[in-house]
C-alpha atoms as a PDB file:
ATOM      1  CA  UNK A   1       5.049  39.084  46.253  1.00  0.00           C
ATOM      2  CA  UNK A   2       5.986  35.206  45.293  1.00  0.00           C
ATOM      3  CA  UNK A   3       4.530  35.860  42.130  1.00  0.00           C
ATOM      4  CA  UNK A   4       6.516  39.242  41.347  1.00  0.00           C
ATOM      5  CA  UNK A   5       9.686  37.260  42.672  1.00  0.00           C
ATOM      6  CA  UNK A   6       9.400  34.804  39.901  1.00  0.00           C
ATOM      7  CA  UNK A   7       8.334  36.421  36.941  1.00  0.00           C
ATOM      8  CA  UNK A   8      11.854  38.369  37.844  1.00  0.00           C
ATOM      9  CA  UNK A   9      13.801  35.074  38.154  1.00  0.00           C
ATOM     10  CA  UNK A  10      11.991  33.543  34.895  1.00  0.00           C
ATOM     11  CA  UNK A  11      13.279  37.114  33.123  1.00  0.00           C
ATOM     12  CA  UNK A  12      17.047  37.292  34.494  1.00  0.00           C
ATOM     13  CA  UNK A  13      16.816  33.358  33.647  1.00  0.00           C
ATOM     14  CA  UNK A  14      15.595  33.541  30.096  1.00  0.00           C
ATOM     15  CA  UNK A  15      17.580  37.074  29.675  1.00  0.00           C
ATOM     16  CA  UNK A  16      20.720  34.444  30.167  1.00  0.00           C
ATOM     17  CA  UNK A  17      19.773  32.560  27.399  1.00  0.00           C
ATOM     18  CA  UNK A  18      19.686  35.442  24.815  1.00  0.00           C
ATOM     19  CA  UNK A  19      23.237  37.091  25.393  1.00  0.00           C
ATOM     20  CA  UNK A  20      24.340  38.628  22.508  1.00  0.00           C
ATOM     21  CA  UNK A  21      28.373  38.205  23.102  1.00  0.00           C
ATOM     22  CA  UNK A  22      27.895  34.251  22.345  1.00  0.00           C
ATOM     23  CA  UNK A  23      31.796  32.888  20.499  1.00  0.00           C
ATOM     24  CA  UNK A  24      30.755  31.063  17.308  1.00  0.00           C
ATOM     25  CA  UNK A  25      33.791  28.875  16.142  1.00  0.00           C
ATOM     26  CA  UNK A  26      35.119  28.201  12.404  1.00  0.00           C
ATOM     27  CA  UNK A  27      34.014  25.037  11.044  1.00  0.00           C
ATOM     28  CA  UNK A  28      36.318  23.084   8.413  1.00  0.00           C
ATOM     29  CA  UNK A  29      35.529  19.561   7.371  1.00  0.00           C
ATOM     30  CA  UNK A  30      37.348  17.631   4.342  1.00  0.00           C
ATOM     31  CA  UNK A  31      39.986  17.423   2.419  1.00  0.00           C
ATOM     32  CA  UNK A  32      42.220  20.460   1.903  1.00  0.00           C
ATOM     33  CA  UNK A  33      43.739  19.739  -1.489  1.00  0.00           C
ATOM     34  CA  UNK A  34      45.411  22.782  -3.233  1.00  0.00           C
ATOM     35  CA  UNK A  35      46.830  23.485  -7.140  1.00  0.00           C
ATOM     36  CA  UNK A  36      50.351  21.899  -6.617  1.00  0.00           C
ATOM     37  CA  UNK A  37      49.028  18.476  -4.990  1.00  0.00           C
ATOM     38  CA  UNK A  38      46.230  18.254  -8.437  1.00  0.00           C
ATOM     39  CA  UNK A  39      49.476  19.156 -10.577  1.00  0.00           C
ATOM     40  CA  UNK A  40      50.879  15.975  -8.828  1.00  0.00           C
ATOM     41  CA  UNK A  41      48.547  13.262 -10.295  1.00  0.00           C
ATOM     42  CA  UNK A  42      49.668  11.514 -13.403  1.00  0.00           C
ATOM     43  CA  UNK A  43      47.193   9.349 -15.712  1.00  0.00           C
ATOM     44  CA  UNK A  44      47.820   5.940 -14.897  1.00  0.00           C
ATOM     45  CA  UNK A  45      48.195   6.381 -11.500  1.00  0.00           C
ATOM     46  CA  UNK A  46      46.796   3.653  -9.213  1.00  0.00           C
ATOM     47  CA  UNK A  47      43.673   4.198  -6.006  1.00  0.00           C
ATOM     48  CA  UNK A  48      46.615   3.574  -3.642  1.00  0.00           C
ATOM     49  CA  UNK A  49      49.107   6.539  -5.724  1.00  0.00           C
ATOM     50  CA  UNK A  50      46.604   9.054  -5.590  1.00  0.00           C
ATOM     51  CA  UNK A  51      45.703   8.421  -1.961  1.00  0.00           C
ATOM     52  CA  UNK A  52      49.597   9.159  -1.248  1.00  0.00           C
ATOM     53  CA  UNK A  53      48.898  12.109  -2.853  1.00  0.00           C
ATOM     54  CA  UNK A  54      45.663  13.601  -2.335  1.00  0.00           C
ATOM     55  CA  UNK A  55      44.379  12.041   1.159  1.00  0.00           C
ATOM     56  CA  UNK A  56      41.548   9.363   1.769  1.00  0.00           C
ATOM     57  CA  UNK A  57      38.562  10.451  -0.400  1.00  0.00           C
ATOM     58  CA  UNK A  58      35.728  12.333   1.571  1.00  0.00           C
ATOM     59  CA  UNK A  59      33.605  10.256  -0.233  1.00  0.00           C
ATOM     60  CA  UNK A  60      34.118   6.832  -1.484  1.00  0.00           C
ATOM     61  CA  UNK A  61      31.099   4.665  -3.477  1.00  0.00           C
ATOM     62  CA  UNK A  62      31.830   0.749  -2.869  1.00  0.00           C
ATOM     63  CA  UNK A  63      29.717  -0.053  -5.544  1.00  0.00           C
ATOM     64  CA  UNK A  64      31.327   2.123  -8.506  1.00  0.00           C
ATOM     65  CA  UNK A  65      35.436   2.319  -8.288  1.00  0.00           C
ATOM     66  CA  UNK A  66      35.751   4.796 -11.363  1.00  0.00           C
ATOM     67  CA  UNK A  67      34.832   8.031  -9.011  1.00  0.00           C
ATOM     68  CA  UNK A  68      35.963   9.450  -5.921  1.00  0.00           C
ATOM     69  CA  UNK A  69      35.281  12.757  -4.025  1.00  0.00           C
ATOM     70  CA  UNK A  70      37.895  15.318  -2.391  1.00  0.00           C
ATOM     71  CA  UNK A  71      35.289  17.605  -0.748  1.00  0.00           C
ATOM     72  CA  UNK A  72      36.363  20.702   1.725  1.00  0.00           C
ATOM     73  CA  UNK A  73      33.403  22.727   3.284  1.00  0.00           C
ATOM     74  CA  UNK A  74      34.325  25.885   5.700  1.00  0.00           C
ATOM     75  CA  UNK A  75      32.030  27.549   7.582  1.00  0.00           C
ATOM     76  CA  UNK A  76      33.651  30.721   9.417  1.00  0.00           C
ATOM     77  CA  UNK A  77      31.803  32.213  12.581  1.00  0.00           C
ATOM     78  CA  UNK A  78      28.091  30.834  11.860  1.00  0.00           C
ATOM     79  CA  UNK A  79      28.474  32.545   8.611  1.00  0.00           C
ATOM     80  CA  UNK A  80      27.727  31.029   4.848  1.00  0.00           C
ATOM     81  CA  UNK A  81      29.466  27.594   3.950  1.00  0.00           C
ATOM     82  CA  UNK A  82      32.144  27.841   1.728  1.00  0.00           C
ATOM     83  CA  UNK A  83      32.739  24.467  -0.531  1.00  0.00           C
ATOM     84  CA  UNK A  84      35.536  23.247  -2.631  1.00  0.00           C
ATOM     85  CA  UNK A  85      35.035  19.612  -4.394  1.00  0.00           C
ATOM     86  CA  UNK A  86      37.142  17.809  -6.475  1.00  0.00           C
ATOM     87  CA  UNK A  87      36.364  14.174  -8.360  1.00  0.00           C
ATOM     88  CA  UNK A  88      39.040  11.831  -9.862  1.00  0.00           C
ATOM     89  CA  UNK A  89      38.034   9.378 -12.585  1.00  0.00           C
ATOM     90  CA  UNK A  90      39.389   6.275 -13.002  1.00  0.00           C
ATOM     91  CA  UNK A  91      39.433   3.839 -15.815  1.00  0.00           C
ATOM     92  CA  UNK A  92      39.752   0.098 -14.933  1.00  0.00           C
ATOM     93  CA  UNK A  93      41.696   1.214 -11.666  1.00  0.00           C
ATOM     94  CA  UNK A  94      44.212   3.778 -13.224  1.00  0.00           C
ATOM     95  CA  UNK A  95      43.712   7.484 -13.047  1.00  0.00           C
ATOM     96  CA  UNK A  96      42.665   9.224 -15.731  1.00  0.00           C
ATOM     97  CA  UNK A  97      41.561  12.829 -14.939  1.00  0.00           C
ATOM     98  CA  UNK A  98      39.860  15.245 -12.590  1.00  0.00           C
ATOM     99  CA  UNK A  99      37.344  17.676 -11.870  1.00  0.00           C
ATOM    100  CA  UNK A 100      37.677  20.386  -9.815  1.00  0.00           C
ATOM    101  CA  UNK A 101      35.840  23.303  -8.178  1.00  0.00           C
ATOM    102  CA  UNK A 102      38.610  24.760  -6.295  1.00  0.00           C
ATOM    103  CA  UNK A 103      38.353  27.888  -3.461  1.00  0.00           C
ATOM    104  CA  UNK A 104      40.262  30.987  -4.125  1.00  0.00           C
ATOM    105  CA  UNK A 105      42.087  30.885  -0.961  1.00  0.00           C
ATOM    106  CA  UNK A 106      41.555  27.857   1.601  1.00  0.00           C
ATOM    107  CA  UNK A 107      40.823  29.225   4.512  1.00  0.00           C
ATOM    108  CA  UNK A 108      43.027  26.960   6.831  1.00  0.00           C
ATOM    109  CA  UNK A 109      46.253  28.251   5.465  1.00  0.00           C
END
């Protein structure tokens, strides 16, 4: 009888563990840079200018100034990650261009 009682505790237990009804929440890490903030940057622009405009870079190397990365990942219900990444260049400090890989619609909005 002990031994019936606790398989059936063991099953209600692990049954608990499985439910199917479990709330998965949206995931968004980055930057969220659009269109009109890129259409903002002008060459010649300094690290600090850009910053003002863009956000702190995602990514940052301390050894090599002359790239930085404006990366947005979303990730909506456990579902596939979305990415959007964008690199400035630099020249001896000054902007000079960008690269970007932009989402259709950002998510957030």
């Amino acid at each position: 009888m002990q031994k019936l009682a606790c398989c059936l505790l063991y099953v209600l237990l692990l049954s608990g563990c499985m439910f199917p009804g479990v709330y998965k929440i949206n995931v968004q890490q980055g930057n969220i840079v659009d269109k009109a903030e890129l259409a903002k940057l002008k060459p010649g622009m300094t690290h600090r200018e850009v910053h003002f405009v863009l956000g702190t870079p995602l990514v940052m190397d301390p050894l090599d100034k002359s790239r930085e990365y404006y990366i947005y990942t979303f990730q909506k219900h456990g579902g596939d990650i979305r990415k959007q990444q964008i690199v400035v260049y630099y020249d001896k400090n000054r902007y000079t261009r960008y690269e970007a890989h932009l989402l259709a619609r950002t998510p957030a909005y």
